[in-house]
Every structure is written in structure tokens, then in C-alpha cells.
C-alpha atoms as a PDB file:
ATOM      1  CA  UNK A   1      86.104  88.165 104.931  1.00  0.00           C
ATOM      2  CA  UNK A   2      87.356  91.394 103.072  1.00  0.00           C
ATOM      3  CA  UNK A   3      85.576  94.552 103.228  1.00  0.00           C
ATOM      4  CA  UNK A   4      85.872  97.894 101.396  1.00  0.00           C
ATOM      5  CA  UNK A   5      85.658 100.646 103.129  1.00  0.00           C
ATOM      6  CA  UNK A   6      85.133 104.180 101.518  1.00  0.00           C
ATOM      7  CA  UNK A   7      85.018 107.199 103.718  1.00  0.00           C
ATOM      8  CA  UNK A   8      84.351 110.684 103.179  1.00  0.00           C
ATOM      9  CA  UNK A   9      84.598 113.675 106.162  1.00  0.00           C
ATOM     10  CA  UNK A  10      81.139 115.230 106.574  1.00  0.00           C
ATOM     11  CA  UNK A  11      80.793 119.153 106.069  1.00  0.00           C
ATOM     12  CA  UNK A  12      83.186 121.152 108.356  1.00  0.00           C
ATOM     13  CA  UNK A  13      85.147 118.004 109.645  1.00  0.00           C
ATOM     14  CA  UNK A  14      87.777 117.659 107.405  1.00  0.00           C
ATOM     15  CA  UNK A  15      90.021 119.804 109.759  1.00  0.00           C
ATOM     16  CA  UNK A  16      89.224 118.215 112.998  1.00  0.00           C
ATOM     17  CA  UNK A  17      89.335 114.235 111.066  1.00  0.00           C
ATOM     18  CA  UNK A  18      92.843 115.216 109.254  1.00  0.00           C
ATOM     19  CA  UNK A  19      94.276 116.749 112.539  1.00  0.00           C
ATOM     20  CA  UNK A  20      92.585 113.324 114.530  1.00  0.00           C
ATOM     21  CA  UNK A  21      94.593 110.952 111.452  1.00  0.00           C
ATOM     22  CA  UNK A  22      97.933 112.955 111.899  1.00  0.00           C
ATOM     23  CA  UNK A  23      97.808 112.170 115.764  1.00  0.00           C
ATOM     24  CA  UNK A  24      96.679 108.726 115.767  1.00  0.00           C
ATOM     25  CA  UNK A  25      97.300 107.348 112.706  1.00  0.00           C
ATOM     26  CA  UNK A  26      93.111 105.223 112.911  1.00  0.00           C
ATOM     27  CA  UNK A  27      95.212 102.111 113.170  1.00  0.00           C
ATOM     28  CA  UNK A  28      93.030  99.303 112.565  1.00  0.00           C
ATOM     29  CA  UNK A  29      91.706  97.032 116.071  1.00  0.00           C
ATOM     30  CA  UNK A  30      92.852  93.482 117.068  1.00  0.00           C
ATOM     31  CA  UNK A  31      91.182  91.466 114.856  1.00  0.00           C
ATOM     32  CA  UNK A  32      91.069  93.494 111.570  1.00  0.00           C
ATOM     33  CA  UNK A  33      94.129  93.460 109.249  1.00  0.00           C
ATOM     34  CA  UNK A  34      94.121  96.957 107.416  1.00  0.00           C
ATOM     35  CA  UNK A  35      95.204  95.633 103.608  1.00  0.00           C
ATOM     36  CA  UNK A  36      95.656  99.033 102.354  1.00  0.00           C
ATOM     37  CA  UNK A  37      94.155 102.805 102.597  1.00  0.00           C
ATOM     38  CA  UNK A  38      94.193 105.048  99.940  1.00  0.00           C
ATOM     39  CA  UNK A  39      93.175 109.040  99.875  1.00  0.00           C
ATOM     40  CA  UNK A  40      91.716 110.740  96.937  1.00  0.00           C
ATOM     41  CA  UNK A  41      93.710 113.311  95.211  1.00  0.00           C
ATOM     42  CA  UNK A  42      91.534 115.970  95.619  1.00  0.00           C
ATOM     43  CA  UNK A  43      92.958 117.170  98.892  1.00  0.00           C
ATOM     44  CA  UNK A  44      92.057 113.957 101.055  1.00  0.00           C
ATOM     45  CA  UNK A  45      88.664 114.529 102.051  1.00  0.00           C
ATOM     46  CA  UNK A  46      87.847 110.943 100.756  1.00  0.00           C
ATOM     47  CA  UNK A  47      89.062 107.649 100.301  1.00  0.00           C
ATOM     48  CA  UNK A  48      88.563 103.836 101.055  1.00  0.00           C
ATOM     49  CA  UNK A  49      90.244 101.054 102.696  1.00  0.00           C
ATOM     50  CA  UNK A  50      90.506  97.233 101.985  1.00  0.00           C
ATOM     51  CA  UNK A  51      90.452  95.578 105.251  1.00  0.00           C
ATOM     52  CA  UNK A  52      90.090  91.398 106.461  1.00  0.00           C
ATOM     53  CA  UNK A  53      88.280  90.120 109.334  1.00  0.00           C
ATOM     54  CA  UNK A  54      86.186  87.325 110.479  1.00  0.00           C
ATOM     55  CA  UNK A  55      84.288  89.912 112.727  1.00  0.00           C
ATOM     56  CA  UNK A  56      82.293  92.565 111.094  1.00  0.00           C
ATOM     57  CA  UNK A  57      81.336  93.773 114.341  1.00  0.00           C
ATOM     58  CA  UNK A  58      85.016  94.574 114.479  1.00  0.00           C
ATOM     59  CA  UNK A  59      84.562  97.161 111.666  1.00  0.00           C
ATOM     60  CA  UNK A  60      82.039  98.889 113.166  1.00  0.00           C
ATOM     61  CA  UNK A  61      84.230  99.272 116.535  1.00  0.00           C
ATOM     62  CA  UNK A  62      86.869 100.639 114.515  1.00  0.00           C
ATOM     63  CA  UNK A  63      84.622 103.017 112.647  1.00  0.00           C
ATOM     64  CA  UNK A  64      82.622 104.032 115.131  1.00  0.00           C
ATOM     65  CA  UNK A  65      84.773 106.712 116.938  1.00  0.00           C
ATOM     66  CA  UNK A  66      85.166 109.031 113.546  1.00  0.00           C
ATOM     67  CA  UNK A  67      81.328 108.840 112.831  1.00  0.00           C
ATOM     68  CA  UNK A  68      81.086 112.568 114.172  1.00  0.00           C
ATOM     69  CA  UNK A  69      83.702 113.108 111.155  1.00  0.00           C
ATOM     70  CA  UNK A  70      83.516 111.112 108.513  1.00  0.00           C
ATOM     71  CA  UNK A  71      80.718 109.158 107.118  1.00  0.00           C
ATOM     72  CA  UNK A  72      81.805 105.482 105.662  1.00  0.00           C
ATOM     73  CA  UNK A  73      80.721 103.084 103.370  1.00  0.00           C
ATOM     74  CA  UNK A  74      81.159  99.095 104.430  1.00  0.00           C
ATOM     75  CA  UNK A  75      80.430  96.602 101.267  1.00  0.00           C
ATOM     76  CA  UNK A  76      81.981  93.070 102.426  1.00  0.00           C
ATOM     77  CA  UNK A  77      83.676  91.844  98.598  1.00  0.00           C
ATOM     78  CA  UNK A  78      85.125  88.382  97.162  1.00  0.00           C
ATOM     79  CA  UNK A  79      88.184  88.253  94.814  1.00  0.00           C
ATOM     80  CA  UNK A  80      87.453  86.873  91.195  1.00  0.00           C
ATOM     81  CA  UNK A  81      88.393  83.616  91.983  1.00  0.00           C
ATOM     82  CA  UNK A  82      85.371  82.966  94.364  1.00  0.00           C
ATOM     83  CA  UNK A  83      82.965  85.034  92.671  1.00  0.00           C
ATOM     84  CA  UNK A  84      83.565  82.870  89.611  1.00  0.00           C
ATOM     85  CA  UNK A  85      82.855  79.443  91.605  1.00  0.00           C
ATOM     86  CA  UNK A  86      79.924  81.107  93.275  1.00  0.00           C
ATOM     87  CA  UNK A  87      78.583  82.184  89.380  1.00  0.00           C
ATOM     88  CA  UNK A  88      79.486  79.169  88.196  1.00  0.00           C
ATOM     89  CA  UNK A  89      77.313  77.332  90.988  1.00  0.00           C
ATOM     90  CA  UNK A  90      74.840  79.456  90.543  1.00  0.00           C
ATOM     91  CA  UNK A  91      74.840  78.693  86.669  1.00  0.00           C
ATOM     92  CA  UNK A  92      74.226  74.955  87.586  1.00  0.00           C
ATOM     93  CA  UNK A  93      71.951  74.878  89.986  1.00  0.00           C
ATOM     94  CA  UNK A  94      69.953  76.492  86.653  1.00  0.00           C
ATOM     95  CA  UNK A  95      70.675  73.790  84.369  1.00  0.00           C
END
């Protein structure tokens, strides 16, 4: 399942979060593939990630550790393709 991830440092964390990043680099755990992070333009404070697992609890353990910095946003998401079939069998069971 793919999940987007936004993420935003709380008041008076962006320092200690952006020095955290630099050193560590929040590489995703076992068991999640990171499909891309992205940073806002408006000096980093906030951002989102696309990420795959079949373990949500596996997001959480990888969040968890920058909570005291950065609060996050997890919305699991489907690509067009599926969301079409599931509309469209949502559509029939109507008919």
C-alpha cells in the first residue's frame, strides 16, 4: 500500500530536525520503500513523502522518533488506475 506522508517541524524544531536530517539522513526502515521526499521551497520546514509498505505499523516506527520535531500527516492513497475500478464498482453495485 502507498502512503503520503506530509510533515511539518513544530515551533522551535526546525533547527534541531534539519541538524537530526543532515546527520542521519531519516532513511526509511526494513519494510518501507521511501518512493520519493520532497521539501517545500520556503526554507524546508515542510514537505511530504510517498512511501510503499504492506505494514502501516512500519510507518509509524519510522515516524515515531521525530514526533518531538516534526508533526506528520499519514493518508494511505491508490493510483488512478484502482481508484477508477473501485468507482466503477461502486457505480454498479448502484445500478
Amino acid at each position: 500500500m502507498k502512503f503520503v506522508i506530509t510533515w511539518t517541524c513544530l515551533p522551535g524544531q526546525y533547527k534541531p530536525a534539519i541538524s537530526r536530517f543532515l546527520e542521519t539522513g531519516a532513511p526509511p526502515p526494513t519494510g518501507v520503500k521511501m518512493l520519493g521526499r520532497y521539501h517545500g521551497l520556503e526554507g524546508s520546514s515542510s514537505g511530504f513523502i510517498v512511501a510503499e509498505t504492506g505494514e502501516a505499523k512500519a510507518i509509524y516506527a519510522w515516524l515515531a522518533p521525530w514526533m518531538e520535531n516534526v508533526s506528520f500527516t499519514v493518508t494511505p492513497v491508490v493510483e488512478d488506475a484502482e481508484a477508477a475500478q473501485l468507482l466503477q464498482n461502486a457505480r454498479s453495485a448502484k445500478a
